[in-house]
N, C-alpha and C. Protein backbone atom coordinates (compact mmCIF):
# COMPACT_ATOMS: atom_id res chain seq x y z
N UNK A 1 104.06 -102.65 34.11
CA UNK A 1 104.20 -103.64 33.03
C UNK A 1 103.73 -105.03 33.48
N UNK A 2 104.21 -105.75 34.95
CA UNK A 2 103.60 -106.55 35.27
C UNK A 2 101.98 -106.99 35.37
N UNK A 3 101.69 -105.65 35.53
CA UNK A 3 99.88 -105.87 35.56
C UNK A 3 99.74 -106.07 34.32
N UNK A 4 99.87 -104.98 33.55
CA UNK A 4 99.54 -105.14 31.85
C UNK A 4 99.88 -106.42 31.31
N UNK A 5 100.79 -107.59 31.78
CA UNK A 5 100.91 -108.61 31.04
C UNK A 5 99.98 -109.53 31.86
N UNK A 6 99.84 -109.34 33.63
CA UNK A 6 99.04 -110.48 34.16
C UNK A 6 97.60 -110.19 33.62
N UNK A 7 97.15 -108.71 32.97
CA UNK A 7 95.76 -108.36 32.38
C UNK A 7 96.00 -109.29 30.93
N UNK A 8 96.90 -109.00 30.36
CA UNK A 8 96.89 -109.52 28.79
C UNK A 8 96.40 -111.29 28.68
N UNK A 9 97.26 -111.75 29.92
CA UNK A 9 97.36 -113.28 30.27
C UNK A 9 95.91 -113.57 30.40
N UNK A 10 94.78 -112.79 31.07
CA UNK A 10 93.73 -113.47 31.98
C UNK A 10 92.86 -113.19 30.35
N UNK A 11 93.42 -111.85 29.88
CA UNK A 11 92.28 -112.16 28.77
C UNK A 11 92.39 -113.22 27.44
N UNK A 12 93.82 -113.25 27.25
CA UNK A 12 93.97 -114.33 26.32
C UNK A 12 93.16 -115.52 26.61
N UNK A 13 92.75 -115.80 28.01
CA UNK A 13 92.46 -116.96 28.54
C UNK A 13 90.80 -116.87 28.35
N UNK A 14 90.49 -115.88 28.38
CA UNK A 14 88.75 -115.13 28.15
C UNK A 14 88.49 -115.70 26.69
N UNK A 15 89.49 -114.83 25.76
CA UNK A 15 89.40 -114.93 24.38
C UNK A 15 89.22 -116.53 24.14
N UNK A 16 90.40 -117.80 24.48
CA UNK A 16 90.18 -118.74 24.06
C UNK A 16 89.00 -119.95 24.64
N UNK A 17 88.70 -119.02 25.72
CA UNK A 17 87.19 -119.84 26.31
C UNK A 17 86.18 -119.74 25.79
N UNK A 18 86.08 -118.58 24.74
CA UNK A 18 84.47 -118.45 23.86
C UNK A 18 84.91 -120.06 23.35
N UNK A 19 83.81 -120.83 23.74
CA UNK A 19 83.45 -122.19 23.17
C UNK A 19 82.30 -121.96 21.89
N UNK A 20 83.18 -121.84 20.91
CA UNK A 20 82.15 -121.50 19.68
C UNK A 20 81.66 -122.83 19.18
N UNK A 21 81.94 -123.86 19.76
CA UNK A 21 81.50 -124.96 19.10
C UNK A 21 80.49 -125.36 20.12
N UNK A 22 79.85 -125.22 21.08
CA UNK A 22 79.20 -125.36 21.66
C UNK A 22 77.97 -124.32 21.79
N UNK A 23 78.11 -123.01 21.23
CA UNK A 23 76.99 -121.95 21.16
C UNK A 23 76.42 -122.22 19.97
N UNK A 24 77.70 -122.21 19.36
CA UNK A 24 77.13 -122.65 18.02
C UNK A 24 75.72 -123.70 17.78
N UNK A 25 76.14 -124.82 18.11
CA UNK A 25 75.40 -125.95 18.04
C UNK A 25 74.20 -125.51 19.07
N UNK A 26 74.38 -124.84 19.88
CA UNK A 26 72.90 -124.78 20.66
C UNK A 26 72.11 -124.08 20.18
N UNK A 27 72.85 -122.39 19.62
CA UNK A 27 71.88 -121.90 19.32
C UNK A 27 71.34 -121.78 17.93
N UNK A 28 72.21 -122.72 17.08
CA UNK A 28 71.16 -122.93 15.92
C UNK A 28 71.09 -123.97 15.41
N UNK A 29 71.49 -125.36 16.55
CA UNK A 29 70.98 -126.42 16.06
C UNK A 29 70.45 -127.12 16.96
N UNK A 30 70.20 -126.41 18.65
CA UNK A 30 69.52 -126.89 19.83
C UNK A 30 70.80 -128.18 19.66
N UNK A 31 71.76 -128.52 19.73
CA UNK A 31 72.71 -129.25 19.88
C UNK A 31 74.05 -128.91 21.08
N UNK A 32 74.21 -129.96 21.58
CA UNK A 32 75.68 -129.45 22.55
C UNK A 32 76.10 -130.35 21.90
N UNK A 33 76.88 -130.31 21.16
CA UNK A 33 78.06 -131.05 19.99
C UNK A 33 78.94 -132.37 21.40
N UNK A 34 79.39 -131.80 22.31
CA UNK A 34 80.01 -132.30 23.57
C UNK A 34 79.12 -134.22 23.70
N UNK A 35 77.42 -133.89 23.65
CA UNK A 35 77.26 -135.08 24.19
C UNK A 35 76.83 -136.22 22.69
N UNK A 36 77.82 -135.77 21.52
CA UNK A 36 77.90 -136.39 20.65
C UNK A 36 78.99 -137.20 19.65
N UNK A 37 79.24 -137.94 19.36
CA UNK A 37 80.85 -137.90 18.39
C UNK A 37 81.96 -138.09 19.44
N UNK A 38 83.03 -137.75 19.32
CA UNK A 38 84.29 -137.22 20.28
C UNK A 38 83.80 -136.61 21.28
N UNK A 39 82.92 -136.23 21.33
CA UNK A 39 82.59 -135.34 22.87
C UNK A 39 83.40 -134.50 23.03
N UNK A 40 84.47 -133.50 21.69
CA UNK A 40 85.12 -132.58 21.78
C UNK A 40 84.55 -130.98 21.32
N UNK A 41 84.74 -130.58 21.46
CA UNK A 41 83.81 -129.10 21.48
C UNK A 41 84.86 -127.97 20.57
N UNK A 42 84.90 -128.94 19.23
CA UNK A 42 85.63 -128.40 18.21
C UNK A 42 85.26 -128.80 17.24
N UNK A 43 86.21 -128.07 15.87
CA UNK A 43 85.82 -127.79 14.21
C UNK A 43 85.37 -129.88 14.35
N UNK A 44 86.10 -130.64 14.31
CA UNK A 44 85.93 -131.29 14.18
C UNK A 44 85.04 -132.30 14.02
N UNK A 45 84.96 -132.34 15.53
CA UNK A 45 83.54 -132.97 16.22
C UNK A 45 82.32 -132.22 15.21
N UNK A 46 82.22 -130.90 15.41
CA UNK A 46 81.14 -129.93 14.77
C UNK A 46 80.74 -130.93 13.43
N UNK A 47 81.97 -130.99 12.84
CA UNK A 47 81.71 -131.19 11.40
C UNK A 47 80.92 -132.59 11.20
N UNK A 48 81.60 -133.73 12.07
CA UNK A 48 80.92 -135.01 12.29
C UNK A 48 79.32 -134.95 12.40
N UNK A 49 79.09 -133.96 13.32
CA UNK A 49 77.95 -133.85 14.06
C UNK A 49 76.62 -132.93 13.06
N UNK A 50 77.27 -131.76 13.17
CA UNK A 50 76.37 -130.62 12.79
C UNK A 50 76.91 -130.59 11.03
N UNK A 51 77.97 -131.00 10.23
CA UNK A 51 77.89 -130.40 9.06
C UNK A 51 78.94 -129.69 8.69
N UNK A 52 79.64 -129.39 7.54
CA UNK A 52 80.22 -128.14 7.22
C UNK A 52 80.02 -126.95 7.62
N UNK A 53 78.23 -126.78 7.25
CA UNK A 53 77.59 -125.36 7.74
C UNK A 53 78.49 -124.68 8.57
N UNK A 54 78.16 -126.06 9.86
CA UNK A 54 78.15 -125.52 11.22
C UNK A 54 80.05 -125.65 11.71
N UNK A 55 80.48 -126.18 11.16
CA UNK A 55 82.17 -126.52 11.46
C UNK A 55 82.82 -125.36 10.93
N UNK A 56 83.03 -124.85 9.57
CA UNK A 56 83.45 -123.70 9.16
C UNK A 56 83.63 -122.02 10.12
N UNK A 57 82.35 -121.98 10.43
CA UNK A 57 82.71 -120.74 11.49
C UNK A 57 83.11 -120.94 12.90
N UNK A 58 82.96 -122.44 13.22
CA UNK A 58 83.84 -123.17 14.52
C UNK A 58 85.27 -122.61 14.49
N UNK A 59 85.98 -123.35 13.27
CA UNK A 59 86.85 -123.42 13.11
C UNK A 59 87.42 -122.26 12.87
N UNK A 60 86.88 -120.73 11.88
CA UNK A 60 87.17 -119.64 11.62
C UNK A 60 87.24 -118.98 13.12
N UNK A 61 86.52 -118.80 13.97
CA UNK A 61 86.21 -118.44 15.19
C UNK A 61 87.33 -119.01 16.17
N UNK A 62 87.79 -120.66 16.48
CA UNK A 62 88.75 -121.07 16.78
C UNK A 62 89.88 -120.58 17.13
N UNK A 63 90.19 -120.76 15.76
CA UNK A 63 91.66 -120.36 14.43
C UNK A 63 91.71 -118.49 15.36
N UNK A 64 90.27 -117.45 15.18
CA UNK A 64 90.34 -116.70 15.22
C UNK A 64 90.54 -115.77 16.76
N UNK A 65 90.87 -116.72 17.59
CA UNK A 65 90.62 -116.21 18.57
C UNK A 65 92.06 -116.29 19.15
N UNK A 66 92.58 -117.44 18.53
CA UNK A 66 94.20 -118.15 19.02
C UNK A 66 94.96 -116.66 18.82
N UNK A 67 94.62 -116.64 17.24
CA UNK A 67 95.62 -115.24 16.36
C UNK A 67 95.26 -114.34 17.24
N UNK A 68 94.12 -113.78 17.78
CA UNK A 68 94.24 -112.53 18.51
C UNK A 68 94.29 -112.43 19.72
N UNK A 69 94.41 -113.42 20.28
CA UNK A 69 95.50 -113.78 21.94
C UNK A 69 96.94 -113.11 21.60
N UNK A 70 97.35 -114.14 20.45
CA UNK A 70 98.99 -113.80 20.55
C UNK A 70 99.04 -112.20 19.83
N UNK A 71 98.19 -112.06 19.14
CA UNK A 71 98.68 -110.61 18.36
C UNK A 71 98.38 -109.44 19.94
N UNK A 72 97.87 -109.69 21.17
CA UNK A 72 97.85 -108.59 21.88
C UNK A 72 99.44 -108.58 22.88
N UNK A 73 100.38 -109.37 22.79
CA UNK A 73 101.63 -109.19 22.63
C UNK A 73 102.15 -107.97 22.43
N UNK A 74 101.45 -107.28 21.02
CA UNK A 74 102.08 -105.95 20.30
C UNK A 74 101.47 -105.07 21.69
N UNK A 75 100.32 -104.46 22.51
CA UNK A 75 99.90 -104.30 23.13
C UNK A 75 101.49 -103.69 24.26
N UNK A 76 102.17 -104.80 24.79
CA UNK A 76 103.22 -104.43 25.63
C UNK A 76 104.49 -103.84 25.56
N UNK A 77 104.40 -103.40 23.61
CA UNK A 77 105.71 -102.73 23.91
C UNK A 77 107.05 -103.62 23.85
N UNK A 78 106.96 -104.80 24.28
CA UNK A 78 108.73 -105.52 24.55
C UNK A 78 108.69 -105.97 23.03
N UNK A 79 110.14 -106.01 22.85
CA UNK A 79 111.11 -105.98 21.84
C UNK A 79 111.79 -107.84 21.87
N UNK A 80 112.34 -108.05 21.18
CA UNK A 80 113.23 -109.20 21.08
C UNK A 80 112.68 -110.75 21.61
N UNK A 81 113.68 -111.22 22.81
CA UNK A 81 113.31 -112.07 23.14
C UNK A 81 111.98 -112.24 24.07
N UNK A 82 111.85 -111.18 24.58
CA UNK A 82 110.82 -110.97 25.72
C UNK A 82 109.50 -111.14 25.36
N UNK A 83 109.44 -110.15 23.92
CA UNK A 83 108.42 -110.37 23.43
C UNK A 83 107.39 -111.64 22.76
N UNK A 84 108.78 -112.43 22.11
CA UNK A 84 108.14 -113.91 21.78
C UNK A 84 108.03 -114.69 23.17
N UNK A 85 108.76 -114.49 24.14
CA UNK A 85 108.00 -115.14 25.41
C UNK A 85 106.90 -114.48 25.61
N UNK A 86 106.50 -113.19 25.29
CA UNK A 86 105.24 -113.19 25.45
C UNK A 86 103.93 -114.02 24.94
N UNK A 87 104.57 -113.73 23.51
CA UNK A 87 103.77 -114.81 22.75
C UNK A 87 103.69 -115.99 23.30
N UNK A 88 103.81 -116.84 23.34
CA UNK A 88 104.72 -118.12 24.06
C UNK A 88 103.44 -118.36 25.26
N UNK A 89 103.44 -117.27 25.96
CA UNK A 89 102.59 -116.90 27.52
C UNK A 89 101.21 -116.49 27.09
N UNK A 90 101.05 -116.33 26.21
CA UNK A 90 99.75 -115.72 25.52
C UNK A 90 99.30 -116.68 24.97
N UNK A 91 99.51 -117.96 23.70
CA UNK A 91 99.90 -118.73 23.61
C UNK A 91 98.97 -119.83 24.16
N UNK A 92 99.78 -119.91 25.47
CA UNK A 92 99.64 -121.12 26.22
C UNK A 92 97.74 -121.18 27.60
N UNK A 93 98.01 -119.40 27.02
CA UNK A 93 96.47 -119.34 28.11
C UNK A 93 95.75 -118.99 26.98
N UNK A 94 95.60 -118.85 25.59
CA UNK A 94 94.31 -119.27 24.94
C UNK A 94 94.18 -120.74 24.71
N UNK A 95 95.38 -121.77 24.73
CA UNK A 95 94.93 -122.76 24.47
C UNK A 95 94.04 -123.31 25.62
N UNK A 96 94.67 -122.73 26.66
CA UNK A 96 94.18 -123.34 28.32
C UNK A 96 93.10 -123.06 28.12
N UNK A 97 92.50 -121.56 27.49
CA UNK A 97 90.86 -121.60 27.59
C UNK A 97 90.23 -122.05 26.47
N UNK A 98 90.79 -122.55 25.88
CA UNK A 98 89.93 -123.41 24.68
C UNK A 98 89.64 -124.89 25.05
N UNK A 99 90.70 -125.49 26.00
CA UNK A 99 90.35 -127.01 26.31
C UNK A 99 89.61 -126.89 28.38
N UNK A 100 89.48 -125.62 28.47
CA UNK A 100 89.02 -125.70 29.79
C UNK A 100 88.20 -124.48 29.61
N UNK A 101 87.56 -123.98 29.03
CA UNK A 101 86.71 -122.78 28.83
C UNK A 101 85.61 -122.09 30.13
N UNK A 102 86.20 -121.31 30.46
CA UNK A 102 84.92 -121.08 31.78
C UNK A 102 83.63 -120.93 31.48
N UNK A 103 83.58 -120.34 30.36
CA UNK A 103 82.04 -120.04 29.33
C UNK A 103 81.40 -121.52 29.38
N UNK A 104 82.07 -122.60 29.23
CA UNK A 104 81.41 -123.76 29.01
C UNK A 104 81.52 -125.14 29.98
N UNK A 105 81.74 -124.53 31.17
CA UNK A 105 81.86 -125.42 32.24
C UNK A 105 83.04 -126.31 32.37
N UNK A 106 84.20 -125.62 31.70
CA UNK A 106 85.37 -126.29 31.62
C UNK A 106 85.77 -127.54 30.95
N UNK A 107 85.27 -127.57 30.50
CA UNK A 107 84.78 -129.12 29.29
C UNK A 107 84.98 -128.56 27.79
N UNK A 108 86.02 -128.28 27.02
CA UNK A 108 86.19 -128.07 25.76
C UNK A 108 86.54 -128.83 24.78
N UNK A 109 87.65 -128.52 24.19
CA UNK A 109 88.11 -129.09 22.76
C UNK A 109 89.63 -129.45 22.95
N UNK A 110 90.06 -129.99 21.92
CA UNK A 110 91.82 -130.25 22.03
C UNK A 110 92.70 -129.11 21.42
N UNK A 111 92.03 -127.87 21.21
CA UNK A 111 92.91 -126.86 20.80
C UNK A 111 93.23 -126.84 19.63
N UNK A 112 92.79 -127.68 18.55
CA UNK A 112 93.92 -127.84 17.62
C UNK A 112 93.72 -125.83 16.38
N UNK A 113 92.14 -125.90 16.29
CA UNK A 113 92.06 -124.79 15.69
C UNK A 113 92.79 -123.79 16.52
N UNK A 114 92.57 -123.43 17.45
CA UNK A 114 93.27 -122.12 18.57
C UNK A 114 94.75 -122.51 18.27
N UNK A 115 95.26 -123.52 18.43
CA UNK A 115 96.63 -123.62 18.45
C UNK A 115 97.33 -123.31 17.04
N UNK A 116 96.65 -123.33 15.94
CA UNK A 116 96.73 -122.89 14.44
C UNK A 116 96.91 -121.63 14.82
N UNK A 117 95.62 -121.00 14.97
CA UNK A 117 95.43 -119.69 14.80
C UNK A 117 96.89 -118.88 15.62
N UNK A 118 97.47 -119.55 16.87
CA UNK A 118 98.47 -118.73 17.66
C UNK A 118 100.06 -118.88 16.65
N UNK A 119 99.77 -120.39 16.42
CA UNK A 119 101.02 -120.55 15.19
C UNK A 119 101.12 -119.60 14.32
N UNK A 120 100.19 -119.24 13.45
CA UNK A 120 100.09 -118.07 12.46
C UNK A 120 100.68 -117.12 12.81
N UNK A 121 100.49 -116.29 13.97
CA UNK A 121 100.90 -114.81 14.92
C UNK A 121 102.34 -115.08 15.32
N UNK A 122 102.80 -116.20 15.06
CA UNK A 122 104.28 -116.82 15.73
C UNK A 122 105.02 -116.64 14.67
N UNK A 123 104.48 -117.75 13.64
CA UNK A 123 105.47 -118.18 12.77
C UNK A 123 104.79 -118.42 11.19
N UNK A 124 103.94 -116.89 10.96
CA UNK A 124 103.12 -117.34 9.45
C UNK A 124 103.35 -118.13 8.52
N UNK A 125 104.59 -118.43 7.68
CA UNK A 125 104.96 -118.95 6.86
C UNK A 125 105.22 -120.77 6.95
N UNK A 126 105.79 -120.88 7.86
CA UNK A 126 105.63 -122.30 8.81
C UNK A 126 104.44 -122.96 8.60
N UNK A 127 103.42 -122.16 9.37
CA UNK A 127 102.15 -122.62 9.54
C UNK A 127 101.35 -123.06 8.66
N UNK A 128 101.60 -122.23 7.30
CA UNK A 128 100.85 -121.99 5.90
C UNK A 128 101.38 -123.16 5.30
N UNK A 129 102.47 -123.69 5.71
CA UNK A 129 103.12 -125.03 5.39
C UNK A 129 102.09 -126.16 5.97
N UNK A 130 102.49 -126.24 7.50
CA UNK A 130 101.90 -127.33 7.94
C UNK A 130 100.44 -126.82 7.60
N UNK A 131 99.30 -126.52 7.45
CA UNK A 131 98.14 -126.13 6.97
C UNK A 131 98.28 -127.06 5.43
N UNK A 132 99.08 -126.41 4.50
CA UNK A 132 99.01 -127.23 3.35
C UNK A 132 99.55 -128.77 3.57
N UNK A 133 100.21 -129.36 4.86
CA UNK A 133 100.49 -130.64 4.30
C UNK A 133 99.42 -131.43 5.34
N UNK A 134 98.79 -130.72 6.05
CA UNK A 134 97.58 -130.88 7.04
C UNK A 134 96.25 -131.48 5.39
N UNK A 135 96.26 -130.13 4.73
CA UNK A 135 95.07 -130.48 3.67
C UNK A 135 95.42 -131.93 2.91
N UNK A 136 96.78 -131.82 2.33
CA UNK A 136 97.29 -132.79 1.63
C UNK A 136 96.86 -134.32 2.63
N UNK A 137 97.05 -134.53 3.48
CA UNK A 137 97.32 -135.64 4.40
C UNK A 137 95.81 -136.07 4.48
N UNK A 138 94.77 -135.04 4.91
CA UNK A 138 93.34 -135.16 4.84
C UNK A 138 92.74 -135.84 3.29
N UNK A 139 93.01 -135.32 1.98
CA UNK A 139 92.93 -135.66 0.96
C UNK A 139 93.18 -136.97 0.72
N UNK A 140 94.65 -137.48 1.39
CA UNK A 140 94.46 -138.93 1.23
C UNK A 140 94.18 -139.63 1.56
N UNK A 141 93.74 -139.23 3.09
CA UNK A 141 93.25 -140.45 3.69
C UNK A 141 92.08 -140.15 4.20
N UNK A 142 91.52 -138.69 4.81
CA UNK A 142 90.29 -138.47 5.39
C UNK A 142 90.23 -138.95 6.90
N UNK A 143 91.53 -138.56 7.37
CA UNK A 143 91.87 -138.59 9.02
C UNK A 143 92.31 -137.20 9.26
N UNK A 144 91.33 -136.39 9.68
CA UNK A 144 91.89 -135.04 10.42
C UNK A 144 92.82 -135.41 11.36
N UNK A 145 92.49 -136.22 12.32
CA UNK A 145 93.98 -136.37 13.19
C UNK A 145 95.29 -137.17 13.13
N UNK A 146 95.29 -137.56 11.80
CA UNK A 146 97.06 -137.90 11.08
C UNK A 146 97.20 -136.70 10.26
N UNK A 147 96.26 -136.03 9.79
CA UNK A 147 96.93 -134.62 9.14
C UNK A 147 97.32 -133.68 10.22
N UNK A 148 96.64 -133.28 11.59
CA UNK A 148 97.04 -132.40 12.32
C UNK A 148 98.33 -133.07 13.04
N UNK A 149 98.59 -134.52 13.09
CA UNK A 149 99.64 -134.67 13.60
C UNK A 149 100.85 -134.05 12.62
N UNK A 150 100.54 -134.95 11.49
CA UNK A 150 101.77 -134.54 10.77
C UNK A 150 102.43 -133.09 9.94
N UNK A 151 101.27 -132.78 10.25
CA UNK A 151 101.26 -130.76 10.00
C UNK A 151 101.92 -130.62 11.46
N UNK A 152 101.75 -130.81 12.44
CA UNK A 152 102.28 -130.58 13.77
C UNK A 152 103.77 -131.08 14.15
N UNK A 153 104.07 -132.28 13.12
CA UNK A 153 105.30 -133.06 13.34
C UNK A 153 106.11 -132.10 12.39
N UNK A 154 105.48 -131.95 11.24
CA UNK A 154 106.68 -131.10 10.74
C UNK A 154 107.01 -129.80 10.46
N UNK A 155 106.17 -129.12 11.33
CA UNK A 155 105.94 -127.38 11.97
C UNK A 155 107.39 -126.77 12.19
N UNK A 156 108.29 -128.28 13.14
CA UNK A 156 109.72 -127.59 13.43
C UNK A 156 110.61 -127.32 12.38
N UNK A 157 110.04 -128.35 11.75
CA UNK A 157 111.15 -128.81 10.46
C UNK A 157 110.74 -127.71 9.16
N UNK A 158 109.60 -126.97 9.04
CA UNK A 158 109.28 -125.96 8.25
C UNK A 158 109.87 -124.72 9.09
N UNK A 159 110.06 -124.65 10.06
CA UNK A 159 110.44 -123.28 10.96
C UNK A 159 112.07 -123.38 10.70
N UNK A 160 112.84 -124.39 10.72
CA UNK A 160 114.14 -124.41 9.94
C UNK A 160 114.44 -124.00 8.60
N UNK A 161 113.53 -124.45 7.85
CA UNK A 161 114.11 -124.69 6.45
C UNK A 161 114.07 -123.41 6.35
N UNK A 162 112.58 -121.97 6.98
CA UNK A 162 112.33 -120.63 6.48
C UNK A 162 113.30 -120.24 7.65
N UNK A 163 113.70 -120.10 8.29
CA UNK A 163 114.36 -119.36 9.35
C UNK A 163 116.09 -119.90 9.22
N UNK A 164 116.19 -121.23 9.28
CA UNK A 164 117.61 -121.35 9.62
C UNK A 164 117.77 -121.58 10.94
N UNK A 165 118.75 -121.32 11.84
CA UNK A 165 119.52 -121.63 12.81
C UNK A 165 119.19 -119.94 13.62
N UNK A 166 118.59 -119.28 13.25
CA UNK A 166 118.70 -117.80 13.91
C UNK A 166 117.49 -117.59 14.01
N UNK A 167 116.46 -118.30 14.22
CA UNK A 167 115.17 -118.21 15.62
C UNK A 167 115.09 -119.52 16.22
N UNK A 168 116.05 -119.91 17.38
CA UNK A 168 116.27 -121.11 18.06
C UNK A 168 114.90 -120.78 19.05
N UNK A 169 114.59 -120.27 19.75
CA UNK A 169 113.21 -120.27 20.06
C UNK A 169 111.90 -120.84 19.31
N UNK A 170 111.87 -120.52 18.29
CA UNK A 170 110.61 -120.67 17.35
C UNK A 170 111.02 -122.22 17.13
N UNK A 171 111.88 -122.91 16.76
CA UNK A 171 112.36 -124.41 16.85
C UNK A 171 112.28 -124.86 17.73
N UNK A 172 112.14 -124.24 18.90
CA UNK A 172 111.69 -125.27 20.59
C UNK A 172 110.33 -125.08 20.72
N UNK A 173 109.42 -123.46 20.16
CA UNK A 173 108.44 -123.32 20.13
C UNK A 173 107.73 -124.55 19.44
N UNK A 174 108.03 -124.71 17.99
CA UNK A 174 107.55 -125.49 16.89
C UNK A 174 108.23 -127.22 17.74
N UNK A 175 108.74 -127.41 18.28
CA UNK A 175 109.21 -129.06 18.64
C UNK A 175 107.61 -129.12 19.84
N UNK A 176 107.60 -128.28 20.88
CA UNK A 176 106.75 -128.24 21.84
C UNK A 176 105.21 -128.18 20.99
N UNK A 177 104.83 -127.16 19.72
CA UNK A 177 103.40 -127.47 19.31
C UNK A 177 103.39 -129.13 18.91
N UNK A 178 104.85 -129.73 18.52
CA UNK A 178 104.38 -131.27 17.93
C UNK A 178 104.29 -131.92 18.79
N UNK A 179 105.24 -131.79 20.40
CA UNK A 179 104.62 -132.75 21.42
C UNK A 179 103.30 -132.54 21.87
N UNK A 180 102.85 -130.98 21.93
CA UNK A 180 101.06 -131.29 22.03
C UNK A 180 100.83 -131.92 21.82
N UNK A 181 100.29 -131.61 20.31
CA UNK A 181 99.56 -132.63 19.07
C UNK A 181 100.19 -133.72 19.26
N UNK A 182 100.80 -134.57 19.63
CA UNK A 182 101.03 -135.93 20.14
C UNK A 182 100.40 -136.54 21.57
N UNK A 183 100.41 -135.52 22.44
CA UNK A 183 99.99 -135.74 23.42
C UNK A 183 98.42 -136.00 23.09
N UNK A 184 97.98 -134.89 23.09
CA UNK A 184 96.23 -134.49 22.78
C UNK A 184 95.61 -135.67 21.90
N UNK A 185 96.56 -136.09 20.79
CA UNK A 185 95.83 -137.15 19.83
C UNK A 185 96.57 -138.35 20.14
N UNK A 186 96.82 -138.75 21.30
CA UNK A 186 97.05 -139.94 21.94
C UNK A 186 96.07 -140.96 21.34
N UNK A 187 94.98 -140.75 22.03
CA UNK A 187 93.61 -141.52 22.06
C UNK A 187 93.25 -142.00 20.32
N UNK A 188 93.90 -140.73 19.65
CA UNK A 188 93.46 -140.83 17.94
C UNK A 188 94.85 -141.66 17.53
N UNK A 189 95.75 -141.77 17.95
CA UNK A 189 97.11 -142.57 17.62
C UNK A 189 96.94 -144.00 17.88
N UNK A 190 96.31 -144.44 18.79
CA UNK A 190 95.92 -145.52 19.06
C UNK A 190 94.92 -146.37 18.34
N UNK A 191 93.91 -145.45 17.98
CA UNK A 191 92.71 -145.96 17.04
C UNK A 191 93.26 -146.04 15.40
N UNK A 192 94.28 -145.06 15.69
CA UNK A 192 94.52 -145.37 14.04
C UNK A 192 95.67 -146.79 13.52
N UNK A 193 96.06 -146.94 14.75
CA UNK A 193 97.12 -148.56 14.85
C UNK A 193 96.27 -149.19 14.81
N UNK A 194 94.78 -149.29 15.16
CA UNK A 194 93.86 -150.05 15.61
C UNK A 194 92.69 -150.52 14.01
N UNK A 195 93.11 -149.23 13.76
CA UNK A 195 92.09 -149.22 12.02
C UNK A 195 90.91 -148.88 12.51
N UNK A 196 90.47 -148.34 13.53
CA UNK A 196 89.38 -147.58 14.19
C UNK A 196 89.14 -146.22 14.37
N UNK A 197 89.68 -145.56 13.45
CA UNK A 197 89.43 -143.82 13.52
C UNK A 197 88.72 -143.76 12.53
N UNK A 198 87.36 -142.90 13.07
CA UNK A 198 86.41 -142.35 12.30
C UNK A 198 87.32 -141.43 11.38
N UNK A 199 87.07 -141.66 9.84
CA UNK A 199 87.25 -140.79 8.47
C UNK A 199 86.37 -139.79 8.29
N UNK A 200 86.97 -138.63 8.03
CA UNK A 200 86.31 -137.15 8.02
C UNK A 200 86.04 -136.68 6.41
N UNK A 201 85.19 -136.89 5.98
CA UNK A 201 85.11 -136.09 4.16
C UNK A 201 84.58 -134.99 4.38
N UNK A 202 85.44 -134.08 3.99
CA UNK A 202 85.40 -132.36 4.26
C UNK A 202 84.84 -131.86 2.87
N UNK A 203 85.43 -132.07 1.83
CA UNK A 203 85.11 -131.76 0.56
C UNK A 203 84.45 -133.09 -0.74
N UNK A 204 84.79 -134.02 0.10
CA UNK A 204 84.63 -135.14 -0.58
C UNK A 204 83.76 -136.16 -0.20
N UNK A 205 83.27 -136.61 -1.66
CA UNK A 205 81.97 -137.29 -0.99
C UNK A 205 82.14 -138.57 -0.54
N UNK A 206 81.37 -139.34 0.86
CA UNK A 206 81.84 -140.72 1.14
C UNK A 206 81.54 -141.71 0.13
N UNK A 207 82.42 -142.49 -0.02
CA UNK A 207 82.18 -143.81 -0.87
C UNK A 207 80.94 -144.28 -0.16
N UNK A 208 80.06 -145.03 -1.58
CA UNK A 208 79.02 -145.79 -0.64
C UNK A 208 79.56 -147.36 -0.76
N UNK A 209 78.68 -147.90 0.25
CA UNK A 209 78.99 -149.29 0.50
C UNK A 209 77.87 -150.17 0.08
């Protein structure tokens, strides 16, 4: 069982190193997204850089790689608590290979799509929350990183209201995804006190000036 989880661990870490935002951009826009924008090697950056086109299957790919880290969990068999520490451990090495990717010279992204995608496999209903108040937050202001914060800030507080008091794990899980996303968007917390964060229009067209 020990091997089977130190195998599960190394591949979760495989899975979240495909740097899709960086193949992406090379191989069909001769672009490394990295030496442009944020210099982050995510949906984000992509979108700044390359477009919707090119951000959409970033982000699907992302999102998609997080979910099937944690879904190989089912893979080991454990039951109860063990098992969401698996998750948890699974988890924590796709995000590792999404912001340190060996595929891409260790130079990635801030996780935020991968870290979605593992939320989903954790805690679906939660997530589908912070996702909708993620869109909502984007809509009004056109800051992806005050919507991923505050989809991230109140992840715990949606994992209460659907759960209650009887998955105290998933509430330390969900407190720990919001200190990420606090940590990671440091740099974006600052610019936005500052009135200096680049505005993202995803669906919407920029005002002209």
């Amino acid at each position: 069982m020990t091997l089977t989880i130190g195998i599960l661990i190394i591949v979760s870490y495989l899975l979240g190193s495909i740097p899709s935002a960086v193949w992406i951009g090379k191989w069909f826009y001769s672009t490394d997204v990295r030496e442009y924008g944020s210099h982050n090697a995510g949906a984000t950056n992509t979108l700044r850089v390359l477009g919707r086109r090119a951000a959409l299957p970033v982000f699907i790919i992302d999102a998609a790689k997080g979910y099937g880290a944690v879904m190989l969990a089912h893979i080991t068999g454990l039951e109860g608590d063990p098992f969401f520490f698996m998750k948890i451990g699974l988890t924590a090495a796709a995000i590792l290979g999404h912001i340190f990717p060996i595929f891409a010279g260790f130079k990635g992204g801030k996780g935020v799509a991968t870290l979605a995608g593992c939320m989903l496999g954790i805690a679906p209903v939660p997530m589908l929350m912070g996702l909708a108040t993620f869109m909502i937050v984007l809509a009004a202001t056109h800051y992806v990183s005050l919507g991923s914060i505050t989809g991230g800030i109140l992840f715990p507080v949606y994992i209460l209201i659907i759960d209650g008091f009887h998955s105290p794990y998933k509430i330390i899980f969900g407190i720990a995804v919001a200190a990420v996303l606090l940590i990671t968007h440091r740099k974006n917390i600052r610019r936005l006190r500052e009135g200096t964060e680049n505005k993202t229009y995803l669906f919407w067209k920029r005002p002209k000036i």
